[in-house]
N, C-alpha and C. Protein backbone atom coordinates (compact mmCIF):
# COMPACT_ATOMS: atom_id res chain seq x y z
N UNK A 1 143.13 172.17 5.82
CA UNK A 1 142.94 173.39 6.55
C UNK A 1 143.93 173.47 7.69
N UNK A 2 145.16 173.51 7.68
CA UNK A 2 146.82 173.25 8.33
C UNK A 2 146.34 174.44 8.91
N UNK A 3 146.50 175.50 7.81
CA UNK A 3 146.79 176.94 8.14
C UNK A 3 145.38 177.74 9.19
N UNK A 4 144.21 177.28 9.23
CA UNK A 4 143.06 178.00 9.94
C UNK A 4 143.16 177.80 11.34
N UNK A 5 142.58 179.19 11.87
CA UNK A 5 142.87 179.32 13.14
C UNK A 5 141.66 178.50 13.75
N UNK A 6 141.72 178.63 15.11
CA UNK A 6 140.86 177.62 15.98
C UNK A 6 139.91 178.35 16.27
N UNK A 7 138.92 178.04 15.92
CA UNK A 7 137.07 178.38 16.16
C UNK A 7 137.19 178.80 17.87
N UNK A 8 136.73 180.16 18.31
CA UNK A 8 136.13 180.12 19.46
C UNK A 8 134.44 179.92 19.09
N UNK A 9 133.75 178.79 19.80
CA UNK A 9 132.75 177.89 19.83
C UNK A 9 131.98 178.93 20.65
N UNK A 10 132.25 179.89 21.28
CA UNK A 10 131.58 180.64 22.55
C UNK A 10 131.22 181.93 21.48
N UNK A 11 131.52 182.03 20.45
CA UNK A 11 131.07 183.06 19.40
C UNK A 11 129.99 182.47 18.98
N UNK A 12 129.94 181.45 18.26
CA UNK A 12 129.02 180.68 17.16
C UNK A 12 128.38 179.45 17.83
N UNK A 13 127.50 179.43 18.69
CA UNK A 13 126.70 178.64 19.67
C UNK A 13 125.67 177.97 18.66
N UNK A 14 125.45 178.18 17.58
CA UNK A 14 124.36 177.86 17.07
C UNK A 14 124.20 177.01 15.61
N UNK A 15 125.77 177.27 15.71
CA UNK A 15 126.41 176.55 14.12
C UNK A 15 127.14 175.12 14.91
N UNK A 16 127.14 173.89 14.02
CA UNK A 16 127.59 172.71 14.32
C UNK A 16 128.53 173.04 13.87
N UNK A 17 129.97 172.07 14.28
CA UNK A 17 131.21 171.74 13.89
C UNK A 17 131.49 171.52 12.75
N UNK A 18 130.73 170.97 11.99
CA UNK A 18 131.06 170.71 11.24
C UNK A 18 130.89 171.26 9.61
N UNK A 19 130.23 172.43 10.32
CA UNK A 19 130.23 173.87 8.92
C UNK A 19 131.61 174.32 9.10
N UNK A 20 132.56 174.57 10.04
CA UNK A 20 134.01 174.44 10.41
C UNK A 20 134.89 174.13 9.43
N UNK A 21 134.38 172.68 9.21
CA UNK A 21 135.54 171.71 8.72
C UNK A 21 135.26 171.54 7.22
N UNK A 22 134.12 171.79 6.81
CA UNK A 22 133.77 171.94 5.38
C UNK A 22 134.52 172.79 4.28
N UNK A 23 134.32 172.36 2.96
CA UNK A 23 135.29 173.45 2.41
C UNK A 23 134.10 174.22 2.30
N UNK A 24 133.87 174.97 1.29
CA UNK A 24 132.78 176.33 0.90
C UNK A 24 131.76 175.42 0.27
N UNK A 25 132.23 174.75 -0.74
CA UNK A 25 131.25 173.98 -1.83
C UNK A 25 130.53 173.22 -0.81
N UNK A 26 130.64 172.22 -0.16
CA UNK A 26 129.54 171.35 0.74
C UNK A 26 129.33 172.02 1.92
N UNK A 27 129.59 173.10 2.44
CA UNK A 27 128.79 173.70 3.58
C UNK A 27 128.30 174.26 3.56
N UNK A 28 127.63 174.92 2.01
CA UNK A 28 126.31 176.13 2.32
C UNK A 28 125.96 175.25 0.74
N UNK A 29 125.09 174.66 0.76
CA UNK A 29 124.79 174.21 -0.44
C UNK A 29 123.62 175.17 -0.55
N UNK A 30 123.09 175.45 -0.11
CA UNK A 30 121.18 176.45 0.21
C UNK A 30 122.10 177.70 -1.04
N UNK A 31 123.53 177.93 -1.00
CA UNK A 31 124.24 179.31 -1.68
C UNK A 31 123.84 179.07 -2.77
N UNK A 32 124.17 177.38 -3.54
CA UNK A 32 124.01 177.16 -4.95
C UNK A 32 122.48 176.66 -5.66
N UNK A 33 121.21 177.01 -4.52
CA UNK A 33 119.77 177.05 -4.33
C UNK A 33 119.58 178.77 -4.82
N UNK A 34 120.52 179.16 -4.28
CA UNK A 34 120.10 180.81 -4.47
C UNK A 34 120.52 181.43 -5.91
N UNK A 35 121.73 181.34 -5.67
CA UNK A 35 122.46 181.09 -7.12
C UNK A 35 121.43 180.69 -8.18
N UNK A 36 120.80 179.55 -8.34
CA UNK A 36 120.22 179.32 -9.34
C UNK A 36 118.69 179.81 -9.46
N UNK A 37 118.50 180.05 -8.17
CA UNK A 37 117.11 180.92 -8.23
C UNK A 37 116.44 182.24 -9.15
N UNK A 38 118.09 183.06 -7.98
CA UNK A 38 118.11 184.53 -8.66
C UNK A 38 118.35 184.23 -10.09
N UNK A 39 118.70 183.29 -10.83
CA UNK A 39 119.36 183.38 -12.16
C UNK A 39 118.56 182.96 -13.12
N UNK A 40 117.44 182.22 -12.56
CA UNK A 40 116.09 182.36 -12.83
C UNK A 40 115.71 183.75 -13.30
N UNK A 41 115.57 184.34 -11.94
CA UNK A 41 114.93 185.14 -11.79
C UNK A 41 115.26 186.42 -12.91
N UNK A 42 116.31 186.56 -12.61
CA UNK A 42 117.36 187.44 -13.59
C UNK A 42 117.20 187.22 -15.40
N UNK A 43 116.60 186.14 -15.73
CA UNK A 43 115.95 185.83 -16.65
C UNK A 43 114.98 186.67 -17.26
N UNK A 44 113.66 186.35 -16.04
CA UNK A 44 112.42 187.74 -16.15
C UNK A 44 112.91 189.32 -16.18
N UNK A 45 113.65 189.82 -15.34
CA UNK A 45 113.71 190.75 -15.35
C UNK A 45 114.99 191.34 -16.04
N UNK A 46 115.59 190.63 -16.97
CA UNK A 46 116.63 190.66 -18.32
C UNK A 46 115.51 191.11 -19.48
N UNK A 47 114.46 190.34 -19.66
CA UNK A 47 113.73 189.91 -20.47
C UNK A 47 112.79 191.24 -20.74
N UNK A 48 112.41 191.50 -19.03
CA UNK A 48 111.49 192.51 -19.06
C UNK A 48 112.73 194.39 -19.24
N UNK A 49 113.68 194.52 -18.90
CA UNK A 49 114.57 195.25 -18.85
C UNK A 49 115.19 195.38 -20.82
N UNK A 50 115.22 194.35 -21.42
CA UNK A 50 115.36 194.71 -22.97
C UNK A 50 114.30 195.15 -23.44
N UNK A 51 112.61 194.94 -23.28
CA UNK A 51 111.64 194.93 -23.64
C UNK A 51 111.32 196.68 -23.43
N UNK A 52 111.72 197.25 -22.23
CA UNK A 52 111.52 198.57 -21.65
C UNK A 52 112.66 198.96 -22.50
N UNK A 53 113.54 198.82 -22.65
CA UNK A 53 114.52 199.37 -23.83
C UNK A 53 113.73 199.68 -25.33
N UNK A 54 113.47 198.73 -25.63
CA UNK A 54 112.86 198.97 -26.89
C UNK A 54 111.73 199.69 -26.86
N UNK A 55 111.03 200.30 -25.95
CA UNK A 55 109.74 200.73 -25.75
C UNK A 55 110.23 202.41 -25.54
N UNK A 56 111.17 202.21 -24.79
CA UNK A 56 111.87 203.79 -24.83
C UNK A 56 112.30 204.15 -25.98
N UNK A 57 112.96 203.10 -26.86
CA UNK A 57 113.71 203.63 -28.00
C UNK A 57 112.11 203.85 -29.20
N UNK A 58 111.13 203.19 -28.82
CA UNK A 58 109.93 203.88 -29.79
C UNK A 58 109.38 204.67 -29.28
N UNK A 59 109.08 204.74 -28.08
CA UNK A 59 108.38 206.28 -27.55
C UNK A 59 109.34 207.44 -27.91
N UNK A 60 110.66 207.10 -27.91
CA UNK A 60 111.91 208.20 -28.75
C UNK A 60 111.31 208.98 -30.12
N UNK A 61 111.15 207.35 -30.74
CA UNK A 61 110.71 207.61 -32.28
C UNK A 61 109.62 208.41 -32.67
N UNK A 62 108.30 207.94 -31.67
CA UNK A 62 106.83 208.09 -31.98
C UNK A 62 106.43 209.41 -31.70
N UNK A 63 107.75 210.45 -30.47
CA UNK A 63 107.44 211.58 -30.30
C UNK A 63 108.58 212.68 -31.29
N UNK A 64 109.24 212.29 -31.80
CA UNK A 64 110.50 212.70 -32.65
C UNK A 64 109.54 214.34 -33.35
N UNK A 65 108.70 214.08 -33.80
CA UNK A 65 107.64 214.34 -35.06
C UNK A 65 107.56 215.76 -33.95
N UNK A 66 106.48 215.53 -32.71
CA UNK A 66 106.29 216.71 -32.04
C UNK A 66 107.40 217.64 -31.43
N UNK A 67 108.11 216.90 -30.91
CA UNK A 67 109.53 217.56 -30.66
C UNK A 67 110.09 218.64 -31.61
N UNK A 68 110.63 217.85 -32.59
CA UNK A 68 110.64 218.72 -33.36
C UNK A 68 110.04 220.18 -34.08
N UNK A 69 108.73 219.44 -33.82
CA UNK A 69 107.57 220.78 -33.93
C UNK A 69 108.01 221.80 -33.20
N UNK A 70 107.99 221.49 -31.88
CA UNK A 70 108.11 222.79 -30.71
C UNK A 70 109.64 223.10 -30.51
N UNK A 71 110.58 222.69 -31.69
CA UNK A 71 111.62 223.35 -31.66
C UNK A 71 112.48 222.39 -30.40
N UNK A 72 112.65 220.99 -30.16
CA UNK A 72 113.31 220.28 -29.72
C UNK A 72 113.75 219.12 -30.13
N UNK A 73 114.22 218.29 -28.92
CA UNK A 73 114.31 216.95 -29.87
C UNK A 73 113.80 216.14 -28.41
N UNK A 74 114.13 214.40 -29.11
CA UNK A 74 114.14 213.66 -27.86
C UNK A 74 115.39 212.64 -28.32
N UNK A 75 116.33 213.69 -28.45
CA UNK A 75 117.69 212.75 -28.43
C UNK A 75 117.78 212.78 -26.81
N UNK A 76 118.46 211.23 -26.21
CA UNK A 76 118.96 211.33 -24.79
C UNK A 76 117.55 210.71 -24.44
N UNK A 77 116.46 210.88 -24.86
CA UNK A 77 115.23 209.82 -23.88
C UNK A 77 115.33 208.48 -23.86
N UNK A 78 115.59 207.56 -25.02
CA UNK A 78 116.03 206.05 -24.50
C UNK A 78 117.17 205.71 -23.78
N UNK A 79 117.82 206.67 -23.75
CA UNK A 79 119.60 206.91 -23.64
C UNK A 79 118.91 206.86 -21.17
N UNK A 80 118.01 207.53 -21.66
CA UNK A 80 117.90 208.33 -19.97
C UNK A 80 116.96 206.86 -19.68
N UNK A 81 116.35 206.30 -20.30
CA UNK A 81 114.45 205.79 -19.66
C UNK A 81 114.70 204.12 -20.34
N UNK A 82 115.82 204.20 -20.94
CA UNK A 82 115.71 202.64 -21.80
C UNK A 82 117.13 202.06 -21.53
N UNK A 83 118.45 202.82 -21.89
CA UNK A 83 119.47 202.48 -21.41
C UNK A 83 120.16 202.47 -19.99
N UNK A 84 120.06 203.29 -19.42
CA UNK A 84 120.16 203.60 -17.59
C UNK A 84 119.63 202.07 -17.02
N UNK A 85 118.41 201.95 -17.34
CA UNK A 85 117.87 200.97 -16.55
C UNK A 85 118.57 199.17 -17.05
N UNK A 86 118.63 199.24 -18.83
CA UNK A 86 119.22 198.10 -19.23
C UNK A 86 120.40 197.51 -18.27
N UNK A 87 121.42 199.07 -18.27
CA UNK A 87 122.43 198.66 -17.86
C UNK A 87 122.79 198.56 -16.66
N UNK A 88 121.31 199.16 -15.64
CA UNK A 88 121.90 198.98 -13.87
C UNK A 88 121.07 197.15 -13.72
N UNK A 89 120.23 196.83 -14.56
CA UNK A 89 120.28 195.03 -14.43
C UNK A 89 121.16 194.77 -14.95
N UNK A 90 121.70 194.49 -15.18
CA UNK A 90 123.11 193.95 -15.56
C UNK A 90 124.15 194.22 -14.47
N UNK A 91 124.36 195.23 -14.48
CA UNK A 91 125.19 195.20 -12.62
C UNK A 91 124.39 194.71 -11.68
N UNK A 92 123.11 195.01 -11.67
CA UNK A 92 122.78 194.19 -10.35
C UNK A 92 122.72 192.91 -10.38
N UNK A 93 122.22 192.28 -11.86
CA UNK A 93 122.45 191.04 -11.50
C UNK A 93 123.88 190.41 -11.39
N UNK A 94 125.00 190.87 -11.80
CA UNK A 94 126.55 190.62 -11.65
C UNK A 94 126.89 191.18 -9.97
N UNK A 95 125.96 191.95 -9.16
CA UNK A 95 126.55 191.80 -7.90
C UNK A 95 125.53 190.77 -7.25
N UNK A 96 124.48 190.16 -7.89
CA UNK A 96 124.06 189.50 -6.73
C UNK A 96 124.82 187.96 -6.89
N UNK A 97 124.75 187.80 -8.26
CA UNK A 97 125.28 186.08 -8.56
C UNK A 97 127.00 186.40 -8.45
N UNK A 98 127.70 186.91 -8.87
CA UNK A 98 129.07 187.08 -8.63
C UNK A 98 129.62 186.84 -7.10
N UNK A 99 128.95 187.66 -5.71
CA UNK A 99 129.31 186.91 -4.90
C UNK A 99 128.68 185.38 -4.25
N UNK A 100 127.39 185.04 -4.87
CA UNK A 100 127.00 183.72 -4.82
C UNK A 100 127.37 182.71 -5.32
N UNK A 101 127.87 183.18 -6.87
CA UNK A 101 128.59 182.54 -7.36
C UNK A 101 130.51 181.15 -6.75
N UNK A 102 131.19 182.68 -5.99
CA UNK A 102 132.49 183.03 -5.05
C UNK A 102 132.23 181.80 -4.40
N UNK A 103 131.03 182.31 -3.49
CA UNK A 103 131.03 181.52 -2.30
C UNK A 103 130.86 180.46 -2.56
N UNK A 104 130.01 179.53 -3.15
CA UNK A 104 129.60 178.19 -3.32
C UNK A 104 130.83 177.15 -4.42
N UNK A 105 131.13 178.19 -5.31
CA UNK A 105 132.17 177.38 -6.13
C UNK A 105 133.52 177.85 -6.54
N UNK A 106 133.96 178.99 -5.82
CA UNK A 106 135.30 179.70 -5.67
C UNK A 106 135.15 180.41 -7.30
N UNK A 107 136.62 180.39 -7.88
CA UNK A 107 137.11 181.17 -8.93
C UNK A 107 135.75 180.60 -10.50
N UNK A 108 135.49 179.51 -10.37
CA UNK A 108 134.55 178.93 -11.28
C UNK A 108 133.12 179.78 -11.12
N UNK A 109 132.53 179.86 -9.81
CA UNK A 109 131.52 180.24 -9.64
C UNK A 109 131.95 181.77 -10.22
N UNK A 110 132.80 182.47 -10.48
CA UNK A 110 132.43 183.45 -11.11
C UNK A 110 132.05 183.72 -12.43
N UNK A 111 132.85 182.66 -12.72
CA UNK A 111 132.73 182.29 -14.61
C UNK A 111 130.96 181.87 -14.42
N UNK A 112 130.78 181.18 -13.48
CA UNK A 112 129.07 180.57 -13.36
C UNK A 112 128.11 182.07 -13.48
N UNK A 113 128.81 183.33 -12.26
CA UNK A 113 127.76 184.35 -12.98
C UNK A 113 127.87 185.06 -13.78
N UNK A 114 128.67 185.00 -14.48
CA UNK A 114 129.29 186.01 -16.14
C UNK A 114 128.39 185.48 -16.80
N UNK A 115 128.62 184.03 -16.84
CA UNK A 115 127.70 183.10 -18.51
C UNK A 115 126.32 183.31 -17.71
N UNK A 116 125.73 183.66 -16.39
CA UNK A 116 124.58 183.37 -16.21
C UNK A 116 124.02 184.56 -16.83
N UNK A 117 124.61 185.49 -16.72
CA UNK A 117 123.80 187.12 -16.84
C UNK A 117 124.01 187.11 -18.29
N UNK A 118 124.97 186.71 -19.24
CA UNK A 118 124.98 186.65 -20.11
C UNK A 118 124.21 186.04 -21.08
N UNK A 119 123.58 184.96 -20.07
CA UNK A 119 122.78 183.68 -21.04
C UNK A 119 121.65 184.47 -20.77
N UNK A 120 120.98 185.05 -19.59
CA UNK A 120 120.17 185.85 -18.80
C UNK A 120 119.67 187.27 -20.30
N UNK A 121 120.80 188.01 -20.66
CA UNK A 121 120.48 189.39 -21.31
C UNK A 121 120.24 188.51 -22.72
N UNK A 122 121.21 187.36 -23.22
CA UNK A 122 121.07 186.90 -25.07
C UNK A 122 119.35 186.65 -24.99
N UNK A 123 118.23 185.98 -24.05
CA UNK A 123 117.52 185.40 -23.55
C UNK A 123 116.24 186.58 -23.71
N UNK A 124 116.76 187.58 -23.06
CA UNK A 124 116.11 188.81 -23.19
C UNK A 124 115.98 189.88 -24.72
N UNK A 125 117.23 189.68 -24.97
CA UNK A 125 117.22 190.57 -26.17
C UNK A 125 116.28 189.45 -27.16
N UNK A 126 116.36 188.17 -26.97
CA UNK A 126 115.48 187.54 -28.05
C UNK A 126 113.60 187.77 -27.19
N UNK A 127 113.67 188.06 -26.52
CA UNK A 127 111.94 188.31 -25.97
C UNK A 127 111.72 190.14 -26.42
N UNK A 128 112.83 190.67 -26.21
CA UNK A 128 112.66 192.01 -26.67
C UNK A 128 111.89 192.02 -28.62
N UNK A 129 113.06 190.94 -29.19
CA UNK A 129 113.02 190.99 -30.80
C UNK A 129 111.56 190.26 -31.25
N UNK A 130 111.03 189.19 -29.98
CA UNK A 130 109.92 188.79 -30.09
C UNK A 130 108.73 190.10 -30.44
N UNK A 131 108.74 190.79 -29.24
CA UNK A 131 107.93 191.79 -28.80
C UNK A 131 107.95 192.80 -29.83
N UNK A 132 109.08 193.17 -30.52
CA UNK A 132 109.26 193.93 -31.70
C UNK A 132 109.50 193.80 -32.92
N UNK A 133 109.09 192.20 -33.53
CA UNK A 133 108.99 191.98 -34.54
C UNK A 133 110.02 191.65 -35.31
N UNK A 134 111.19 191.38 -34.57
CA UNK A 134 112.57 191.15 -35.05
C UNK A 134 113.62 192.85 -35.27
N UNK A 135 112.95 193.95 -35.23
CA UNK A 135 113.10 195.31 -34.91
C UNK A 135 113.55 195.96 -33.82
N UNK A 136 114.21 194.89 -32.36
CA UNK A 136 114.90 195.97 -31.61
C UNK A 136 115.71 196.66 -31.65
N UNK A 137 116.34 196.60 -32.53
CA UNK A 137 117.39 197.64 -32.95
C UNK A 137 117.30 198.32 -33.76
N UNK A 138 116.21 198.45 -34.72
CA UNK A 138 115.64 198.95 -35.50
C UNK A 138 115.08 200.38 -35.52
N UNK A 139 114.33 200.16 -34.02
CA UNK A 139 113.39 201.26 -33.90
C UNK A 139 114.38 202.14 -32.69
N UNK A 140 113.88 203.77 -33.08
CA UNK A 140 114.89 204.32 -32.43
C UNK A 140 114.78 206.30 -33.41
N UNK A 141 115.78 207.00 -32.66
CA UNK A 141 115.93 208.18 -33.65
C UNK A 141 116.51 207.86 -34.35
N UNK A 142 117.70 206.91 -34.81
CA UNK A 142 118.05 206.65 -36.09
C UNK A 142 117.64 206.81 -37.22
N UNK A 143 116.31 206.49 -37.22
CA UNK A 143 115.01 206.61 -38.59
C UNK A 143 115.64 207.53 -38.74
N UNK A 144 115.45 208.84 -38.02
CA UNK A 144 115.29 210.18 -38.68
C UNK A 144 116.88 210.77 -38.95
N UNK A 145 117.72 210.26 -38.49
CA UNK A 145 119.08 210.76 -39.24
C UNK A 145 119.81 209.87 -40.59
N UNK A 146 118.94 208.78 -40.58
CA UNK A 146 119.63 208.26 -41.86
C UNK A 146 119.27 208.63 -43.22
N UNK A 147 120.37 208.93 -44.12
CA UNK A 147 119.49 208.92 -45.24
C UNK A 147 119.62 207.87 -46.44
């Protein structure tokens, strides 16, 4: 650390010296506590976020019938109520571990939250296929345009 400027100590009264002199990796270890928490966590709510996918894409299906009746459709409802939501967990969990990732293990820790969210959604889509019988992709308006 040649190049870092000199700590005014009269800013940071409350931090020891020696968070200073640390690189990133051994001075916030509590980062790579969090890191693995949220990625936990990101697990459940991967899990529960494919599961609401597939539930939109059959409430799609299950109302197709009446829709149609009254002269509509429900193309765009999993799209609005199942996909929207899939895909803002997935960014959120890539902004929370991506900079936790940074901090605790530099250019690696990002590769750490790519494969996490990734291992996080494969994890989910198999609790989704649980929940639906091996059919998450199955069920959907598709039924009704294929022939």
């Amino acid at each position: 650390m040649a190049n870092a400027r000199p700590i005014d100590h009269r800013l940071t009264p409350l931090l020891p010296d020696t968070v200073f002199t640390m690189s990133p990796a051994t001075a916030f270890p509590q980062r790579a506590t969090r890191f693995w928490v949220y990625t936990g966590i990101g697990v459940l709510v991967m899990s529960v976020a494919w599961c609401w996918y597939g539930l939109a894409q059959l409430e799609a299906e299950s109302e197709q019938g009446k829709a149609v009746t009254a002269e509509t459709t429900m193309d765009g409802f999993a799209l609005a109520f199942g996909g929207i939501p899939l895909i803002a967990a997935h960014i959120i969990g890539l902004a929370i571990l991506l900079p936790l990732g940074w901090q605790r293990w530099r250019l690696p820790g990002l590769a750490y939250g790519l494969v996490a969210v990734a291992v996080a959604s494969v994890i989910g889509i198999g609790a989704g296929q649980l929940l639906f019988g091996g059919e998450l992709f199955e069920v959907g308006l598709h039924r009704y345009y294929d022939d």
